[in-house]
PDB file of N, CA and C in Angstrom:
ATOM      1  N   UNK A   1       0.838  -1.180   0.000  1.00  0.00           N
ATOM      2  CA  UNK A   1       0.000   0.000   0.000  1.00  0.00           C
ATOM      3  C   UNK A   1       0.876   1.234   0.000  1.00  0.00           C
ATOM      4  N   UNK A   2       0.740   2.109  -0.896  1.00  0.00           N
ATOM      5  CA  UNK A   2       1.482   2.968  -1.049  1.00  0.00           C
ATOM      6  C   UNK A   2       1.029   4.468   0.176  1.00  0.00           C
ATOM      7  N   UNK A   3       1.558   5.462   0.131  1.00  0.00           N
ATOM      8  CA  UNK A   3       0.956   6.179   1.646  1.00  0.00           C
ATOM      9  C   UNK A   3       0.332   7.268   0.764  1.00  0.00           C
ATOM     10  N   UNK A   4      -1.049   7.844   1.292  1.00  0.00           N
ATOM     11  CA  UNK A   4      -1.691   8.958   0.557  1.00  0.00           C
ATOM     12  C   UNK A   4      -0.609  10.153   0.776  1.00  0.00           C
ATOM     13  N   UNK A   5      -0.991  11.060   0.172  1.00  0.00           N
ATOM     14  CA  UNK A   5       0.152  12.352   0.126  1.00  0.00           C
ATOM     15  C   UNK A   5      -0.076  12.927   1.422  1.00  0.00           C
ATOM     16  N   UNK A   6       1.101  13.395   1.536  1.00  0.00           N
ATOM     17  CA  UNK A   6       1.643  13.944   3.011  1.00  0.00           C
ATOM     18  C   UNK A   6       1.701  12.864   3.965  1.00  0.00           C
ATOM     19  N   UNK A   7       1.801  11.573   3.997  1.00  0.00           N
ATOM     20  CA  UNK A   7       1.352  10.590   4.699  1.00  0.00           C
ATOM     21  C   UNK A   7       2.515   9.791   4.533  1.00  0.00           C
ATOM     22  N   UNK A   8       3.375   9.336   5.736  1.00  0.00           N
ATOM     23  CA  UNK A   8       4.767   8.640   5.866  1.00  0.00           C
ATOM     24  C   UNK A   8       4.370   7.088   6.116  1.00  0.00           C
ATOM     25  N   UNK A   9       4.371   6.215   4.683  1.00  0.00           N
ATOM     26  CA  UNK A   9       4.106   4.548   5.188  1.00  0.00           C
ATOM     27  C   UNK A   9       5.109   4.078   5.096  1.00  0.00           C
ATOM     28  N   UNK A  10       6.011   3.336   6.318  1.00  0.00           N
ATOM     29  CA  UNK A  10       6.840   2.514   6.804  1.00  0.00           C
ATOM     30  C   UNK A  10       6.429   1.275   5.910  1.00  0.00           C
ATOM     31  N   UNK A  11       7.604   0.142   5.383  1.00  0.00           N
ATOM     32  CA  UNK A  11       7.167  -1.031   5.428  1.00  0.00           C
ATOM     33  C   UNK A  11       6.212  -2.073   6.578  1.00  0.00           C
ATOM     34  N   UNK A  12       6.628  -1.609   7.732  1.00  0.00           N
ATOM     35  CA  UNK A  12       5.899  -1.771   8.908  1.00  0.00           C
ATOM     36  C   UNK A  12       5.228  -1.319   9.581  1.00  0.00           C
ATOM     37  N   UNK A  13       4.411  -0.499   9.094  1.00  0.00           N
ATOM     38  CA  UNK A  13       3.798   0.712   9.948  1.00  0.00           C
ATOM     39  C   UNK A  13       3.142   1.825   8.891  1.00  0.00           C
ATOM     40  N   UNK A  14       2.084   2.602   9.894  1.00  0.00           N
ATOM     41  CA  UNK A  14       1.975   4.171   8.826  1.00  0.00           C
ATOM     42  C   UNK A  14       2.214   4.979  10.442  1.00  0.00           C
ATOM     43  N   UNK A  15       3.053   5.846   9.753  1.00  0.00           N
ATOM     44  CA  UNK A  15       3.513   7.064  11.280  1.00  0.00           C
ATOM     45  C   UNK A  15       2.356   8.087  11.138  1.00  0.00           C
ATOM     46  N   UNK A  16       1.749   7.977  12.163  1.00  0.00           N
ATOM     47  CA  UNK A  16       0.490   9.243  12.837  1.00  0.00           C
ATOM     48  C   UNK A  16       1.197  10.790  12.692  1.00  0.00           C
ATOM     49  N   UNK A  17       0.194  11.150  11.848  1.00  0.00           N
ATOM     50  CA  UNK A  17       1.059  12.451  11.905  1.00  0.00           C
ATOM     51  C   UNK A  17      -0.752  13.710  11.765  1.00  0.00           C
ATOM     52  N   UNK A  18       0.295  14.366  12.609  1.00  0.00           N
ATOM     53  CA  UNK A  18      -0.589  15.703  13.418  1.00  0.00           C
ATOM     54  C   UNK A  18      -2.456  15.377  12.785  1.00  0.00           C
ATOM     55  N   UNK A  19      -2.790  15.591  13.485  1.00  0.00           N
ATOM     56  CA  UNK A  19      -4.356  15.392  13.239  1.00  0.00           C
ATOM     57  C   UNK A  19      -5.048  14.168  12.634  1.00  0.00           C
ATOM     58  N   UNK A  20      -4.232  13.484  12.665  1.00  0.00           N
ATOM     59  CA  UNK A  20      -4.879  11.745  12.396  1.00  0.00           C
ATOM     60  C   UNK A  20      -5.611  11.513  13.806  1.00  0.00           C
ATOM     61  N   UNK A  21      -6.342  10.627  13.379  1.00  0.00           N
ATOM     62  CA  UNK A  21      -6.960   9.273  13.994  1.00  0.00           C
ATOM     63  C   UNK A  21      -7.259   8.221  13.774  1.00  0.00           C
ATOM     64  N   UNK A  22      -7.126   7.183  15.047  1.00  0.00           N
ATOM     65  CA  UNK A  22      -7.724   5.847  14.774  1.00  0.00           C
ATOM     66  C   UNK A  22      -8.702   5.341  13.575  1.00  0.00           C
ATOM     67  N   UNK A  23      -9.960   5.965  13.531  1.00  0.00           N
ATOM     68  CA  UNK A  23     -10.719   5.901  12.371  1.00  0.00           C
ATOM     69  C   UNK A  23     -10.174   6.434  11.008  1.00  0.00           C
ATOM     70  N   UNK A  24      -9.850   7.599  11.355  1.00  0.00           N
ATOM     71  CA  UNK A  24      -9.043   8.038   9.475  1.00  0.00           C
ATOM     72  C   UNK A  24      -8.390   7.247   9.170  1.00  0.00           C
ATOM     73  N   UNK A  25      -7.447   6.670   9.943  1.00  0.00           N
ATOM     74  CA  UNK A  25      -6.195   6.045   9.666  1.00  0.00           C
ATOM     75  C   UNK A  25      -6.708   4.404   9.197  1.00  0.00           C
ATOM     76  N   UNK A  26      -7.498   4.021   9.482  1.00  0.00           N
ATOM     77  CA  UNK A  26      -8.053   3.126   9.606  1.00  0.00           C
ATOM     78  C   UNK A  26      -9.224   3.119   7.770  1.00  0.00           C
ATOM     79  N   UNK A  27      -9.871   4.383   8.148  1.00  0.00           N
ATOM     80  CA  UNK A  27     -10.928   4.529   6.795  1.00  0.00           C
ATOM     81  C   UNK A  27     -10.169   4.593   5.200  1.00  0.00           C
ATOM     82  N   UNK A  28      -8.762   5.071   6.031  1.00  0.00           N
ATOM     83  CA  UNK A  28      -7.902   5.548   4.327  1.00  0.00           C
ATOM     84  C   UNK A  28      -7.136   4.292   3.758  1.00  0.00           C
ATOM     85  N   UNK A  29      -6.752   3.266   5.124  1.00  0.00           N
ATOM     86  CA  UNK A  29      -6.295   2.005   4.583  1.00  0.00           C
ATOM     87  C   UNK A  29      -7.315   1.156   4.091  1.00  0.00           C
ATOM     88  N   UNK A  30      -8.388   1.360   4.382  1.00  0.00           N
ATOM     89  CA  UNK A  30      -9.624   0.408   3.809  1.00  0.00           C
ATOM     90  C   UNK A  30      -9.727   1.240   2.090  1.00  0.00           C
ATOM     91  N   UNK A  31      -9.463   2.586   2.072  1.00  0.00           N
ATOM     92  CA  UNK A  31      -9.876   3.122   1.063  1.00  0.00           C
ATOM     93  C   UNK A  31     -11.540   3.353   0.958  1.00  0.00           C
ATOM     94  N   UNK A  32     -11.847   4.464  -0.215  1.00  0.00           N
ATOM     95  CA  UNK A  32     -12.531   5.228  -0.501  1.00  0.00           C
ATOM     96  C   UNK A  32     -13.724   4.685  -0.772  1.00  0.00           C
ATOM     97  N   UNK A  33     -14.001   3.213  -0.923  1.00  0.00           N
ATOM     98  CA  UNK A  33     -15.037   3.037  -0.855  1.00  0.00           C
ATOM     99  C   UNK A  33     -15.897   1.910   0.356  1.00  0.00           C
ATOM    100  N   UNK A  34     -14.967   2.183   1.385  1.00  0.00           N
ATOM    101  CA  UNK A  34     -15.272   2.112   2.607  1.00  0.00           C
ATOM    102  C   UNK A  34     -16.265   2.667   2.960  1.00  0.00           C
ATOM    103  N   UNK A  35     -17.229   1.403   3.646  1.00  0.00           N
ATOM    104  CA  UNK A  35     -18.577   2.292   4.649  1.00  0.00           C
ATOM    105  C   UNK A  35     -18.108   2.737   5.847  1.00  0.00           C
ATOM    106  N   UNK A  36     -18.739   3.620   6.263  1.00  0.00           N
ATOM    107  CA  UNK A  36     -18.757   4.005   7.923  1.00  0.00           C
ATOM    108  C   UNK A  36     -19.012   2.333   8.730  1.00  0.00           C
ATOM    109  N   UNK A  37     -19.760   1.551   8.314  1.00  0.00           N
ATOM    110  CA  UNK A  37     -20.106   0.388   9.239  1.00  0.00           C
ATOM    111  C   UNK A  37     -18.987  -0.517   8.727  1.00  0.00           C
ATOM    112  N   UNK A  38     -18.338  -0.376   7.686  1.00  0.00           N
ATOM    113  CA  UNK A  38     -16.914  -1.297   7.211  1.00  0.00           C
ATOM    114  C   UNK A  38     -15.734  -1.006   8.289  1.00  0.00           C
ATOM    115  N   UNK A  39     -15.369   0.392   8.484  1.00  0.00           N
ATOM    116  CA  UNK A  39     -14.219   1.420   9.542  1.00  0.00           C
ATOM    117  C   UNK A  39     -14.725   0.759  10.730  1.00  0.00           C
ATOM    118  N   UNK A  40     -16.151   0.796  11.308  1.00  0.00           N
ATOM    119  CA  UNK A  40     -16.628   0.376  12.510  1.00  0.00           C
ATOM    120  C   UNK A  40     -16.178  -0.928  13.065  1.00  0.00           C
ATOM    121  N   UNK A  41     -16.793  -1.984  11.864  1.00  0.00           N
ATOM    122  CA  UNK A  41     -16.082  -2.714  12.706  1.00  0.00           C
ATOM    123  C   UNK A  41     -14.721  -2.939  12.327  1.00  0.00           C
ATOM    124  N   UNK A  42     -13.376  -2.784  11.630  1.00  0.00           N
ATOM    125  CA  UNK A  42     -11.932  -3.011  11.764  1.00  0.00           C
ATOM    126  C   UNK A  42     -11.651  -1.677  12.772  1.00  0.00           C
ATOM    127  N   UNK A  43     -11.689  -0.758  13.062  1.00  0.00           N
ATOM    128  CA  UNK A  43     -11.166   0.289  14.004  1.00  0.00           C
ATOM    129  C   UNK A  43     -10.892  -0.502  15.373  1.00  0.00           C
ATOM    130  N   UNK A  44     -11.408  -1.280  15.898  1.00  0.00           N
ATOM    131  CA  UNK A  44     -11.020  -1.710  16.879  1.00  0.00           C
ATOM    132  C   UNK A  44     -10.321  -3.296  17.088  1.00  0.00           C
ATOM    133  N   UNK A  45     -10.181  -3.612  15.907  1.00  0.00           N
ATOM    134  CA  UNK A  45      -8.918  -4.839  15.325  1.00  0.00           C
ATOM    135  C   UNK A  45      -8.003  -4.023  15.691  1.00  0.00           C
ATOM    136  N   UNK A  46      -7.846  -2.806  14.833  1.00  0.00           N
ATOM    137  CA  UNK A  46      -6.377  -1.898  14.831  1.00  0.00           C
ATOM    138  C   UNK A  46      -6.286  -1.410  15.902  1.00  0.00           C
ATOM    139  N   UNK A  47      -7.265  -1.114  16.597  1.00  0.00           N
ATOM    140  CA  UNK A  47      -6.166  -0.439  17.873  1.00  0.00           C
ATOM    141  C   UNK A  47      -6.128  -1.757  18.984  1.00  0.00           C
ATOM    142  N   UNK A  48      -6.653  -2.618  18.467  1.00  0.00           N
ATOM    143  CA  UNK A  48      -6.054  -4.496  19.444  1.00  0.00           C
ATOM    144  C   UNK A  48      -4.671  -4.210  19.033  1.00  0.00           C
ATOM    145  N   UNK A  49      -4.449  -4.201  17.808  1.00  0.00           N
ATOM    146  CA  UNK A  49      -3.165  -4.719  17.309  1.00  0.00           C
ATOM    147  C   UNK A  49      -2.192  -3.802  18.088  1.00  0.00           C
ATOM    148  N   UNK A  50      -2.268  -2.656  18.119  1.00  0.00           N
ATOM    149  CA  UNK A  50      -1.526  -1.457  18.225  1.00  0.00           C
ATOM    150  C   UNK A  50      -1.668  -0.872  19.728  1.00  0.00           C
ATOM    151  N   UNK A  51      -2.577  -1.146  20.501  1.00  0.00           N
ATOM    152  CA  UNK A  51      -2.523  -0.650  22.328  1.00  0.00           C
ATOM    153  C   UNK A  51      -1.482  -0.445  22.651  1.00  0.00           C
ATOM    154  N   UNK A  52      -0.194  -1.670  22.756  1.00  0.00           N
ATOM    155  CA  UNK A  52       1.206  -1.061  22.968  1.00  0.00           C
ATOM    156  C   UNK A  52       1.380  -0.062  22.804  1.00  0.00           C
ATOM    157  N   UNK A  53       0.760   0.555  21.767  1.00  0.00           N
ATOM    158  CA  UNK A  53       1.531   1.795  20.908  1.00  0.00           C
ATOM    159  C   UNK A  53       0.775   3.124  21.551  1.00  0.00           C
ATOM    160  N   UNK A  54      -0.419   2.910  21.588  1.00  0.00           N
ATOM    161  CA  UNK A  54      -1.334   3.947  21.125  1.00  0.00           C
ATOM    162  C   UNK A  54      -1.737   4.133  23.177  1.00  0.00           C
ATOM    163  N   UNK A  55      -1.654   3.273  24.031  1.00  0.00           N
ATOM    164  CA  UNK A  55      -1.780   3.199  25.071  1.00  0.00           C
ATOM    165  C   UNK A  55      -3.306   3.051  25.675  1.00  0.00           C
ATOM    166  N   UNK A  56      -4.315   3.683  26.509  1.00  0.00           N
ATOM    167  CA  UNK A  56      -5.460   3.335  27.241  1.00  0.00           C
ATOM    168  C   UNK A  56      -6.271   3.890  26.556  1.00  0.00           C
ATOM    169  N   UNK A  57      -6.182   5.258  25.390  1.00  0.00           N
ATOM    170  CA  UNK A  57      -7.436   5.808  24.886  1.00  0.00           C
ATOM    171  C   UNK A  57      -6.911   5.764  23.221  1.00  0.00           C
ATOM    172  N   UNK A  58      -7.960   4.561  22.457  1.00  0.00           N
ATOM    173  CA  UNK A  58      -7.945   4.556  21.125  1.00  0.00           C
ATOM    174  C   UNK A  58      -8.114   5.902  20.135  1.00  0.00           C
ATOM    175  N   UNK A  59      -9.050   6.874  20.960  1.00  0.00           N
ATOM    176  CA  UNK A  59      -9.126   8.004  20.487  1.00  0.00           C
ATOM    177  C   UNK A  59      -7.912   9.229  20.636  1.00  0.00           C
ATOM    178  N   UNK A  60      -6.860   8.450  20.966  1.00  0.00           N
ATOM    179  CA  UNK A  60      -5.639   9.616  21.346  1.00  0.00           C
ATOM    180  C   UNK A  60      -4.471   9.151  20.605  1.00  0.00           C
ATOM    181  N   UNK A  61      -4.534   9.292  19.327  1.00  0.00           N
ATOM    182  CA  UNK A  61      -3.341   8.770  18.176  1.00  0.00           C
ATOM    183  C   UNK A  61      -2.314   9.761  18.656  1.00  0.00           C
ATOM    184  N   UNK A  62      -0.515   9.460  18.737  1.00  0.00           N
ATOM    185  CA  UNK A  62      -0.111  10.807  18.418  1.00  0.00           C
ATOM    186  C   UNK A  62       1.423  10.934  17.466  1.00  0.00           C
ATOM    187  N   UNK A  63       1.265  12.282  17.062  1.00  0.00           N
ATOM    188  CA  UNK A  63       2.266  12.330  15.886  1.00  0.00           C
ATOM    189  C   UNK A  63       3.235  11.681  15.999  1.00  0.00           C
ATOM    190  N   UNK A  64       4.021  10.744  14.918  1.00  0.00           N
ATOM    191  CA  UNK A  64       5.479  10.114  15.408  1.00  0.00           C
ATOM    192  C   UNK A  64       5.228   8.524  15.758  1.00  0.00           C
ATOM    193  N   UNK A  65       3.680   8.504  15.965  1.00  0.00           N
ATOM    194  CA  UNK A  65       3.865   7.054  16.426  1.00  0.00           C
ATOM    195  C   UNK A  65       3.590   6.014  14.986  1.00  0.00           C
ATOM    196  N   UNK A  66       3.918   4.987  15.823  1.00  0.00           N
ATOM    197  CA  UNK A  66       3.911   3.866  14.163  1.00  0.00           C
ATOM    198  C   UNK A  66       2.953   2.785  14.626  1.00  0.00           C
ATOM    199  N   UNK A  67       1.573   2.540  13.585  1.00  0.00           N
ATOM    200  CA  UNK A  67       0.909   1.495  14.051  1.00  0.00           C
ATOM    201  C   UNK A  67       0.644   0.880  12.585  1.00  0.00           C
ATOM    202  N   UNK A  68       0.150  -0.150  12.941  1.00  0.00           N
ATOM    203  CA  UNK A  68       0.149  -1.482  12.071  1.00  0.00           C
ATOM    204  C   UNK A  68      -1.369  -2.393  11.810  1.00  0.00           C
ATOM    205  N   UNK A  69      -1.404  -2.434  10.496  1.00  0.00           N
ATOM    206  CA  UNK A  69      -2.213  -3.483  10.321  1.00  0.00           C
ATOM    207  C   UNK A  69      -2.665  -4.349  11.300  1.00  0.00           C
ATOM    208  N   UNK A  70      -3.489  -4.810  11.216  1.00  0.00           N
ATOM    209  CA  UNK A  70      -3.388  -6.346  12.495  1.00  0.00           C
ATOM    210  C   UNK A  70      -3.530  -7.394  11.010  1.00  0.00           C
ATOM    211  N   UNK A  71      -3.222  -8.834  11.644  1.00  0.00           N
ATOM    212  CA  UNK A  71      -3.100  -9.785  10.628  1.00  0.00           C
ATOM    213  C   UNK A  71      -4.350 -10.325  10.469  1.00  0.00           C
ATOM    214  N   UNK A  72      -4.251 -10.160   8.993  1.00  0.00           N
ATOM    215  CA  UNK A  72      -5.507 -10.946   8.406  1.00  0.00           C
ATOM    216  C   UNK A  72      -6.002 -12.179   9.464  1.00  0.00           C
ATOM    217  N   UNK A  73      -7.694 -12.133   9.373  1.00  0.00           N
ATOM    218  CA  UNK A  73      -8.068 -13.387   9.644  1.00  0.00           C
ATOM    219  C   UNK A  73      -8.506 -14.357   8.794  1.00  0.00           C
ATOM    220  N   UNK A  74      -8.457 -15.786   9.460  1.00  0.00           N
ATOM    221  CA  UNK A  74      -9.047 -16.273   8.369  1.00  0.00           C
ATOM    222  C   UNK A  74      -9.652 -16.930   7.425  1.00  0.00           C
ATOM    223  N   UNK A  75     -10.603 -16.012   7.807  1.00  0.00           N
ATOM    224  CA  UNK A  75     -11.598 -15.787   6.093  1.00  0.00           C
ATOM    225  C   UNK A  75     -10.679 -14.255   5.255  1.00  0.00           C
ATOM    226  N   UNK A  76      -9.858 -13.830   5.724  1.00  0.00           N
ATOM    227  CA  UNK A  76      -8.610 -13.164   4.795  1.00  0.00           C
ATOM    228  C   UNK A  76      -8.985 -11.508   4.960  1.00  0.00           C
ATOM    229  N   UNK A  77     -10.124 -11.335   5.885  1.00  0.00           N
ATOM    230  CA  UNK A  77     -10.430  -9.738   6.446  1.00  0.00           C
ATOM    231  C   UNK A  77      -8.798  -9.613   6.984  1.00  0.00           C
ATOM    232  N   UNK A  78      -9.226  -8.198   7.071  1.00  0.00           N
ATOM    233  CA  UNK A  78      -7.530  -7.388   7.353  1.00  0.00           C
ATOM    234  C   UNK A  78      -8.369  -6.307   8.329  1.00  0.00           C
TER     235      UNK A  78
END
């Protein structure tokens, strides 16, 4: 996945940068023709995967940090 503009994607990671969130970050890797009820339910796969990172409030992304996909399940959802 290549990173939308202005947007730093790590081979391992996409780095949070100023005014992201969990859901954006989440809606832009699903892409554009993502439902609101598609984001709903993976938003909280990703911040399973990523708590280490992101710490006690999913709603508090912050710049600099690096979070990750969680691994496909499978029936091959991401």
């Amino acid at each position: 996945m290549s990173a939308p503009a202005g947007r730093t994607a790590e081979p391992a990671g996409i780095v949070v940068q100023r005014g992201d969130s969990l859901w954006g970050i989440v809606a832009r890797h699903l892409g554009p023709q993502a439902s609101a009820a598609e984001v709903a339910a993976q938003w909280p796969r990703w911040y399973a995967a990523n708590r280490r990172v992101i710490g006690p409030e999913p709603d508090r992304v912050l710049p600099g940090q690096i979070v990750r996909a969680p691994a496909a399940t499978a029936d091959g959802e991401q």
